[in-house]
N, C-alpha and C. Protein backbone atom coordinates (compact mmCIF):
# COMPACT_ATOMS: atom_id res chain seq x y z
N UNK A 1 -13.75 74.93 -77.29
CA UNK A 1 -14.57 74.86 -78.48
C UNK A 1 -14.12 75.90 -79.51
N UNK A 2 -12.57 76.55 -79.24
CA UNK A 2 -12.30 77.32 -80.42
C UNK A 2 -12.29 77.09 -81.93
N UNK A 3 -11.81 75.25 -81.64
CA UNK A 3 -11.81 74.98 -83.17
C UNK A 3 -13.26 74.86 -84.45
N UNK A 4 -14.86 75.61 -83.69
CA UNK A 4 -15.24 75.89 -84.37
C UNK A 4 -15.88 77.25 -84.72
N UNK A 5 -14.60 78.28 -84.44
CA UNK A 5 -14.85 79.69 -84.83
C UNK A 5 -15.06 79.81 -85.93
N UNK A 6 -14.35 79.44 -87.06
CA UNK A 6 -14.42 79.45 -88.14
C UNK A 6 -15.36 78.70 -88.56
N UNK A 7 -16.02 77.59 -88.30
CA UNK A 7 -17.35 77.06 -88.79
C UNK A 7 -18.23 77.91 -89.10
N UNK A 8 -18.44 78.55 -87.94
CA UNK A 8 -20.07 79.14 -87.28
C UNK A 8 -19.83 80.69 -88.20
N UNK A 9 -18.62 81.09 -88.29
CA UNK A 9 -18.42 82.19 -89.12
C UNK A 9 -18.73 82.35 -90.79
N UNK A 10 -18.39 80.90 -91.34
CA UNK A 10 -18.42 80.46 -92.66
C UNK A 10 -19.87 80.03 -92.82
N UNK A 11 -20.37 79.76 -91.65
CA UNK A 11 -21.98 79.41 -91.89
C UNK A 11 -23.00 80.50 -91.83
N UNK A 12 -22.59 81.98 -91.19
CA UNK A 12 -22.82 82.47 -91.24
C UNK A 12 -23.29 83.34 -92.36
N UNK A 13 -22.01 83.57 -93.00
CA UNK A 13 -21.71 83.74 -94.56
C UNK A 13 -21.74 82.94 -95.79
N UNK A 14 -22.37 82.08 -95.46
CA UNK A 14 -22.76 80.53 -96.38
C UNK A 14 -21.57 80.55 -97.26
N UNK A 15 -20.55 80.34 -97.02
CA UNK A 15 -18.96 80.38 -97.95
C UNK A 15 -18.96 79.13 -97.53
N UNK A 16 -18.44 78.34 -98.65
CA UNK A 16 -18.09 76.58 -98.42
C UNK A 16 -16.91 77.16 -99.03
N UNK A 17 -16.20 76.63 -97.78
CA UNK A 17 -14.91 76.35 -98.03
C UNK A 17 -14.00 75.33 -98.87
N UNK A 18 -13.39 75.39 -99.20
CA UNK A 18 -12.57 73.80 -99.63
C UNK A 18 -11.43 73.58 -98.86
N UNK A 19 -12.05 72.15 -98.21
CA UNK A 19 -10.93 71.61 -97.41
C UNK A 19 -10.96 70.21 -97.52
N UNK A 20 -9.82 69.86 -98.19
CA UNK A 20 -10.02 68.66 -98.63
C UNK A 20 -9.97 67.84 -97.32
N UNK A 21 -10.64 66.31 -97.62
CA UNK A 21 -10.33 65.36 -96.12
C UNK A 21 -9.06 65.32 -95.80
N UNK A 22 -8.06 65.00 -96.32
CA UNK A 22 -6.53 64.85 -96.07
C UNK A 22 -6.13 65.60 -95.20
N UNK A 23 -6.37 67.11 -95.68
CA UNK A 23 -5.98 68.39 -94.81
C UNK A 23 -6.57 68.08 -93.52
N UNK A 24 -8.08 67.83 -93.27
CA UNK A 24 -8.76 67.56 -92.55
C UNK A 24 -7.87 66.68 -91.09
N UNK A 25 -8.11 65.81 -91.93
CA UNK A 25 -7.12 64.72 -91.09
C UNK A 25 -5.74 65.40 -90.27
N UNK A 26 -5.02 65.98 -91.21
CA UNK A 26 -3.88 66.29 -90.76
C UNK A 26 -3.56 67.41 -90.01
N UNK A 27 -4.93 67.98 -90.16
CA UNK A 27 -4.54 69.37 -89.34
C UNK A 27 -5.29 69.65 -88.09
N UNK A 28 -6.38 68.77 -88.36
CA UNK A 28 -7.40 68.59 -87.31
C UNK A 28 -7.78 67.47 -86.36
N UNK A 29 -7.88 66.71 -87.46
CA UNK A 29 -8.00 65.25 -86.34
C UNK A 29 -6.75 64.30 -85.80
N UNK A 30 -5.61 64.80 -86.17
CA UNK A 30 -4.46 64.00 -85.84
C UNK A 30 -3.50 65.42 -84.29
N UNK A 31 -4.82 65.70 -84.00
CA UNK A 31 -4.17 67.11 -82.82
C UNK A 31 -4.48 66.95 -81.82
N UNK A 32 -3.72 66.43 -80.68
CA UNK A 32 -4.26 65.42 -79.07
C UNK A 32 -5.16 66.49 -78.84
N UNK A 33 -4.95 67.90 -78.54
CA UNK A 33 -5.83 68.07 -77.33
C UNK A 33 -6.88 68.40 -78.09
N UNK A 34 -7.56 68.94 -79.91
CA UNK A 34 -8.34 68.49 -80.31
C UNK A 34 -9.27 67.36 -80.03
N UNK A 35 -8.29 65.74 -79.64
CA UNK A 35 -9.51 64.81 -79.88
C UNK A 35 -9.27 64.49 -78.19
N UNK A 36 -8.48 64.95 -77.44
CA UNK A 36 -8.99 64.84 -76.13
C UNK A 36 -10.73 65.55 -76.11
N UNK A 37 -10.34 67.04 -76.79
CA UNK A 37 -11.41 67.29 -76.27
C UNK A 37 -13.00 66.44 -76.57
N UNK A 38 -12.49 66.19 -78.11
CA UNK A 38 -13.91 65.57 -78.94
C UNK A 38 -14.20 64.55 -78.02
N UNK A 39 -13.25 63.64 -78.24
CA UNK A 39 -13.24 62.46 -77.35
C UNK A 39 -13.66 62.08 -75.96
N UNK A 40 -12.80 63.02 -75.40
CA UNK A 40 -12.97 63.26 -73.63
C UNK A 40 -14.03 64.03 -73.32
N UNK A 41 -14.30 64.92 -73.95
CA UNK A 41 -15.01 65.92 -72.93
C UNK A 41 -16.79 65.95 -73.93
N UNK A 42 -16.50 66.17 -75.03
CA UNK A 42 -18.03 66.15 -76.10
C UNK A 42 -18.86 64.80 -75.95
N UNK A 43 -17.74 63.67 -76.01
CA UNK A 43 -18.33 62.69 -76.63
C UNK A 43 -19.15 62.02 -75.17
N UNK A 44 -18.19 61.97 -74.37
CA UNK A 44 -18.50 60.67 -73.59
C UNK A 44 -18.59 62.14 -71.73
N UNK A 45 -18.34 62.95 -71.08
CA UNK A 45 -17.99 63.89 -70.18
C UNK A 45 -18.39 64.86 -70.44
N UNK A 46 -19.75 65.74 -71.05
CA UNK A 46 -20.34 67.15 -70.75
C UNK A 46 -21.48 66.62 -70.59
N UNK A 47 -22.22 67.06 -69.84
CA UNK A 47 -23.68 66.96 -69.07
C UNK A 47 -24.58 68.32 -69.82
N UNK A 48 -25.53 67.76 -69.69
CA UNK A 48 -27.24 68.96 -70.36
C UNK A 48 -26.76 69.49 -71.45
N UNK A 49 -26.79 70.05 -71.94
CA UNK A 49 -26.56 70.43 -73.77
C UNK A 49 -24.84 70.71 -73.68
N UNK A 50 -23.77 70.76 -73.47
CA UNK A 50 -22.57 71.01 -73.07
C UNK A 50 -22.24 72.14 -72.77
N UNK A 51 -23.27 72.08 -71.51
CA UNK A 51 -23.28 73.68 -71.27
C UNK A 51 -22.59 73.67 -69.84
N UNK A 52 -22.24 72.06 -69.05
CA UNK A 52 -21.63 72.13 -68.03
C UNK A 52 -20.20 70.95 -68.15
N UNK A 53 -18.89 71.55 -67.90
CA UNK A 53 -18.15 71.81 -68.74
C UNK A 53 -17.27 71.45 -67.21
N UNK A 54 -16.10 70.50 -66.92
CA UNK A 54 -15.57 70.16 -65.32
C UNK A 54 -14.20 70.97 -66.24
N UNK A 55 -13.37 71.39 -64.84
CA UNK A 55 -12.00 71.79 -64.91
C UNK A 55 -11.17 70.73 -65.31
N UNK A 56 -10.31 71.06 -66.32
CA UNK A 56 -9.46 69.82 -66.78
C UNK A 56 -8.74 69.03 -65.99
N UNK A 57 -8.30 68.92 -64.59
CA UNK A 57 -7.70 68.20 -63.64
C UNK A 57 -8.78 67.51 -63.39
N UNK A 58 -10.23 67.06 -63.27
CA UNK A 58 -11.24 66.59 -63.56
C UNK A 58 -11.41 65.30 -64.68
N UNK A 59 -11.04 66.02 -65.70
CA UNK A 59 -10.93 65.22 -66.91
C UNK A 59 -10.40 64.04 -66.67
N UNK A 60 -8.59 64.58 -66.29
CA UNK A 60 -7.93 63.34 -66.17
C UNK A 60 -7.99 62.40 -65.50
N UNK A 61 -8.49 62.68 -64.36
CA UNK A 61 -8.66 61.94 -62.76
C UNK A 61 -10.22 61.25 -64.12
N UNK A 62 -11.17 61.43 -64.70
CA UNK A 62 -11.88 59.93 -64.92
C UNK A 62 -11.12 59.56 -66.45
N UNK A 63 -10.18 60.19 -67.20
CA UNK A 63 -9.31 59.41 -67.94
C UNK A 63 -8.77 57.91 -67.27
N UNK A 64 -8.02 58.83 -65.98
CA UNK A 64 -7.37 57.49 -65.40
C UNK A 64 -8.37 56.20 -65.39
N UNK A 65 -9.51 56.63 -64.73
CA UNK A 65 -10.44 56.09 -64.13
C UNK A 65 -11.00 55.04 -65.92
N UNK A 66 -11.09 55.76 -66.64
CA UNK A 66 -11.77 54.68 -67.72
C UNK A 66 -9.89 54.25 -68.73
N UNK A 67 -8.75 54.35 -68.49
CA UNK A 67 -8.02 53.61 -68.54
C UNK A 67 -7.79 52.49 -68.20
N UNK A 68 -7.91 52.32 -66.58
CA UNK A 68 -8.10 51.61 -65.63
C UNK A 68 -9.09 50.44 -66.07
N UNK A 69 -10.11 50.65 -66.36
CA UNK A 69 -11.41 49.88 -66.96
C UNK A 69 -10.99 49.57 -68.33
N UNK A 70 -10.46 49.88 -68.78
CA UNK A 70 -9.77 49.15 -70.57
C UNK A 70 -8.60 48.19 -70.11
N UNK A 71 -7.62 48.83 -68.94
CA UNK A 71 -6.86 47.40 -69.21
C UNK A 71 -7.18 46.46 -67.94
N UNK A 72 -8.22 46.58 -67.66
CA UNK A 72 -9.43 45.30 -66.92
C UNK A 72 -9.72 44.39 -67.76
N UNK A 73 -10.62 45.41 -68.69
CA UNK A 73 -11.52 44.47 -69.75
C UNK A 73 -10.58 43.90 -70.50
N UNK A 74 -9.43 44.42 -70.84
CA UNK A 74 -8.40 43.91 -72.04
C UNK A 74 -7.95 42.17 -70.90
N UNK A 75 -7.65 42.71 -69.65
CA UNK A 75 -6.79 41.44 -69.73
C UNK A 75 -8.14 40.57 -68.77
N UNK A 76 -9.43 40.43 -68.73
CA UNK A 76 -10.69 40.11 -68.21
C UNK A 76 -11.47 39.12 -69.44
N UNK A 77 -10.91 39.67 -70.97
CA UNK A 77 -11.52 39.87 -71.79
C UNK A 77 -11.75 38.45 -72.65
N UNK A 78 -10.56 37.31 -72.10
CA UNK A 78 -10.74 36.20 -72.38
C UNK A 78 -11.23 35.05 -71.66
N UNK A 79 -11.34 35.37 -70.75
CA UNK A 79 -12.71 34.68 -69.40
C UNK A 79 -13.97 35.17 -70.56
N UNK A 80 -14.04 35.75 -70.59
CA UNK A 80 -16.26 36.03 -70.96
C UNK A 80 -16.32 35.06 -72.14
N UNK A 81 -17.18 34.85 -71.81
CA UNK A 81 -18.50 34.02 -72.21
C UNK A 81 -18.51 34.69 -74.16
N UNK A 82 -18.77 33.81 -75.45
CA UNK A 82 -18.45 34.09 -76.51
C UNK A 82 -19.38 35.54 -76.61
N UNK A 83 -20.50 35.22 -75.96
CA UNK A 83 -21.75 36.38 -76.09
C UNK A 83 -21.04 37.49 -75.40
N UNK A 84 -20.51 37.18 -74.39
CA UNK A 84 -20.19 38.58 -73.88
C UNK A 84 -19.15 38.76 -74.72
N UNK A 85 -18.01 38.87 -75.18
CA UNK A 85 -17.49 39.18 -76.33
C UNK A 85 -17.85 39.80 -77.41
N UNK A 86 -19.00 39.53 -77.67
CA UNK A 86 -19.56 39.92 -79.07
C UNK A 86 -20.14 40.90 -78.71
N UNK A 87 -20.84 41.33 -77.13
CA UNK A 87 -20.93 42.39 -76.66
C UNK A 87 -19.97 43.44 -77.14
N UNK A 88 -18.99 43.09 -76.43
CA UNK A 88 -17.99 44.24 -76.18
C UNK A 88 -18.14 44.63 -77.38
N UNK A 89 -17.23 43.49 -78.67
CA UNK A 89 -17.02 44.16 -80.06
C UNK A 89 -18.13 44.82 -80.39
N UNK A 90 -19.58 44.57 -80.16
CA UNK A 90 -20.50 45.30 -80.56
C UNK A 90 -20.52 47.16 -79.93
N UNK A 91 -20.13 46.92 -79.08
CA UNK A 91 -20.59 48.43 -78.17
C UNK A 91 -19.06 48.78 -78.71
N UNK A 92 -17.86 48.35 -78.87
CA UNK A 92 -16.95 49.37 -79.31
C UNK A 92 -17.07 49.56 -81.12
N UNK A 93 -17.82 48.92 -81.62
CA UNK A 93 -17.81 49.34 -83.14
C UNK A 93 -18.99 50.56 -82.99
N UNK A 94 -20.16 50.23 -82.23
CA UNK A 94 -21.08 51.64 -82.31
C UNK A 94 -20.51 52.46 -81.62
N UNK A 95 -19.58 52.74 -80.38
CA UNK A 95 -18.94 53.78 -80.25
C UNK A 95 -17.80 54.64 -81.34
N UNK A 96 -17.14 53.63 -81.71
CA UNK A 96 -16.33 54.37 -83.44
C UNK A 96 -17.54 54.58 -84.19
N UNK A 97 -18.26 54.05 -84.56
CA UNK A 97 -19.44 55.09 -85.62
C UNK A 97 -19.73 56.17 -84.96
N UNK A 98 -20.47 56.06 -83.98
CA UNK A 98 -20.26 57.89 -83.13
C UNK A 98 -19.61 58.46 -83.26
N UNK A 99 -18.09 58.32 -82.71
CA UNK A 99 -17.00 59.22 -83.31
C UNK A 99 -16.47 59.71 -84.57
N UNK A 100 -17.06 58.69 -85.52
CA UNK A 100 -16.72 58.95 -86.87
C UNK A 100 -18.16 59.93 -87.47
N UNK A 101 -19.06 59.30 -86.60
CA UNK A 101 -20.24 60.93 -87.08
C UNK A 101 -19.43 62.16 -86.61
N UNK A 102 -19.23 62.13 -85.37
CA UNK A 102 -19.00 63.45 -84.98
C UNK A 102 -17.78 64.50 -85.94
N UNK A 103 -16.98 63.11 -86.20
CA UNK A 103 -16.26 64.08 -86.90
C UNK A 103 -16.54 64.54 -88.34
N UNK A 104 -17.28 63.53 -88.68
CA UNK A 104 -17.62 64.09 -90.21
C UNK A 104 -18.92 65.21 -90.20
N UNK A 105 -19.11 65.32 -89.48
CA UNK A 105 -20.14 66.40 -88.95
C UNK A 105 -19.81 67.87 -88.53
N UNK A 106 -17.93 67.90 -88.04
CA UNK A 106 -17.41 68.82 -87.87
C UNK A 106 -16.42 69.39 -89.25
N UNK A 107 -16.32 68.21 -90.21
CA UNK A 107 -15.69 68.51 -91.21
C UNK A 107 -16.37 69.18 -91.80
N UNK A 108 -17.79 68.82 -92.06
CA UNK A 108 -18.25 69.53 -93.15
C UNK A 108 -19.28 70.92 -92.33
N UNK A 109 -18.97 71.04 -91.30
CA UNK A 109 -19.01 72.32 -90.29
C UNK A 109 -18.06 73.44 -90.80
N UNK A 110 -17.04 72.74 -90.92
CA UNK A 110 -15.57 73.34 -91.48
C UNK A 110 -15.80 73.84 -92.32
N UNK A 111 -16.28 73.48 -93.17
CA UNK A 111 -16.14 73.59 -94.75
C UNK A 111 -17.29 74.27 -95.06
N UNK A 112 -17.95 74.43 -94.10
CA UNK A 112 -19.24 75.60 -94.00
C UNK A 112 -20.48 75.32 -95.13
N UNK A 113 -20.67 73.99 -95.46
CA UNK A 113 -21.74 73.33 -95.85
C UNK A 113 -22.28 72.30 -95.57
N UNK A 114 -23.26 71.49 -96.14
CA UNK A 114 -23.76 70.46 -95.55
C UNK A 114 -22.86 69.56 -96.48
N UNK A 115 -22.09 69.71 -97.87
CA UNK A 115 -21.99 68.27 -98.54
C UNK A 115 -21.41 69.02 -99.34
């Protein structure tokens, strides 16, 4: 959770930063073990407020494990039923809106304001 030292510091000091989205993007969200972590460990893998936290050899062993389950569903995915389909697309578009809160939630964390 280093990458929000500087948040909590700038919020501290109510300094809004300027960081444009671009930068954003490029310096932050395009950085694997950044969105491993967002991804892997925030989003979907920390238990009670993320205050319990598994050793990263952990991680990967249920990476594998929900890899495994994507290229199921991928090649499963034209057997289902039209409804179940519309499932899936449904539960993976509200999972990208989640992720896309989270991150715009950390951007403007960044940037040490609300807007």
């Amino acid at each position: 959770m280093h990458h929000l030292g500087p948040a909590v510091g700038s919020r501290l000091g109510s300094t809004v930063r300027a960081l444009p989205l671009g930068t954003y993007l490029r310096t932050h969200l395009f950085v694997s073990e950044r969105w491993l972590n967002l991804f892997g460990t925030q989003l979907w893998l920390a238990w009670g407020w993320v205050d319990v936290v598994l050793r990263p050899g952990w991680y990967w062993l249920l990476w594998l494990f929900f890899a495994a389950a994507l290229v199921g569903l991928a090649l499963g995915l034209r057997t289902f039923a039209r409804r179940d389909r519309l499932l899936v697309l449904a539960i993976s578009l509200a999972l990208g809106a989640q992720v896309a809160a989270l991150l715009a939630v950390e951007w403007l964390l960044l940037r040490g304001g609300e807007g």
